[in-house]
Protein backbone atom coordinates (compact mmCIF):
# COMPACT_ATOMS: atom_id res chain seq x y z
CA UNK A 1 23.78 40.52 17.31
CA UNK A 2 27.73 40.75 17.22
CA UNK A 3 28.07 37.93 14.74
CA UNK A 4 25.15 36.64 11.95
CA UNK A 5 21.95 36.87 13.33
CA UNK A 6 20.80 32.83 13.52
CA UNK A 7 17.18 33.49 12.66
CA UNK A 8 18.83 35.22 9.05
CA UNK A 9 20.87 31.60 8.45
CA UNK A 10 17.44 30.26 8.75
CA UNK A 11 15.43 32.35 6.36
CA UNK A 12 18.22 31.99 3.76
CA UNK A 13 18.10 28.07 3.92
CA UNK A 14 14.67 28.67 3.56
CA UNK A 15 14.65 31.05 0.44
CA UNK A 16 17.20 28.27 -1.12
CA UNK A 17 14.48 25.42 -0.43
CA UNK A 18 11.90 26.85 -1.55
CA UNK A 19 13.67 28.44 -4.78
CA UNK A 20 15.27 24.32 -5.11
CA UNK A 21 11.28 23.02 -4.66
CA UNK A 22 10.27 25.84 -7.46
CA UNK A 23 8.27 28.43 -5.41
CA UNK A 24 7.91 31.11 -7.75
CA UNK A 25 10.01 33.90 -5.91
CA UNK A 26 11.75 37.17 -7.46
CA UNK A 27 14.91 35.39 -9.04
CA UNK A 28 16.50 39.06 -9.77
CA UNK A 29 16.22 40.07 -6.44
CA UNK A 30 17.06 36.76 -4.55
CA UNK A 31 20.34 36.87 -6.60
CA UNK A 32 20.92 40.69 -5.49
CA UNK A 33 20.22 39.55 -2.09
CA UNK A 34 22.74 37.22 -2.22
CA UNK A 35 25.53 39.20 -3.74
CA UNK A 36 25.19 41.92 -1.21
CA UNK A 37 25.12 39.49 1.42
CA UNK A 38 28.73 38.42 -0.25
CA UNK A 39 30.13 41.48 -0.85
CA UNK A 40 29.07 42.61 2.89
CA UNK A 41 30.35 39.60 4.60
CA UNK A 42 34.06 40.49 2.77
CA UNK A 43 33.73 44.50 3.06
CA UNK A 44 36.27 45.72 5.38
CA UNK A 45 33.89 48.60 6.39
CA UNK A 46 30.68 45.67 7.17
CA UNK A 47 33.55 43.05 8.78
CA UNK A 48 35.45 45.52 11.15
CA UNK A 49 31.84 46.57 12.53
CA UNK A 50 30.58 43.44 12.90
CA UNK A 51 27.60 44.15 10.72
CA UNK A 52 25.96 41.12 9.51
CA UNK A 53 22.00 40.58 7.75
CA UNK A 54 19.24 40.38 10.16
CA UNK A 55 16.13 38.65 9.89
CA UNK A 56 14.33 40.92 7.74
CA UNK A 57 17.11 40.64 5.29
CA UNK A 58 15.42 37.57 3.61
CA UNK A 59 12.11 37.73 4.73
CA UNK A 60 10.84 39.99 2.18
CA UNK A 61 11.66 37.85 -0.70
CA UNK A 62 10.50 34.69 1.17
CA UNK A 63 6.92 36.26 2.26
CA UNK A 64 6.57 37.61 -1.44
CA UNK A 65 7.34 33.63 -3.04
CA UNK A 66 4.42 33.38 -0.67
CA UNK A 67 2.26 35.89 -2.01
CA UNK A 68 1.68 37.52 1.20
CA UNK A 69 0.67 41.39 0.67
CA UNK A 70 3.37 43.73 0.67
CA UNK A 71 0.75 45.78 3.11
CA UNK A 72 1.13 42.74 5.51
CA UNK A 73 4.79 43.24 5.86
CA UNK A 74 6.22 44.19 9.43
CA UNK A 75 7.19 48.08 8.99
């Protein structure tokens, strides 16, 4: 994708719900998640690239609030 990858606006609206509805998830890394997502979006060396999170960026954290198995990831 040139610009933010649509699925990854998804995923994060979904992390927020279920972190607002009070699905256990990682709180430390949800919040790192989020401030690298910040601090990319602003970075000179992420915006003049056009580098933006995909849709594994949140998935992670959102299929571990789940309990899926780490093994059941996507490589």
């Amino acid at each position: 994708y040139k610009n933010y990858d649509p699925r990854a606006k998804i995923l994060k609206k979904l992390k927020d719900d279920l972190d607002a509805k009070g699905i256990k998830m990682n709180t430390r890394l949800s919040d790192l998640a989020h401030k690298v997502e910040e601090v990319a979006l602003s970075d000179s060396y992420f915006v003049e690239r056009n580098l933006y999170p995909n849709v594994d960026f949140y998935s992670g954290i959102i299929l571990s609030a789940l309990k899926i198995p780490v093994s059941l990831f996507t490589p």
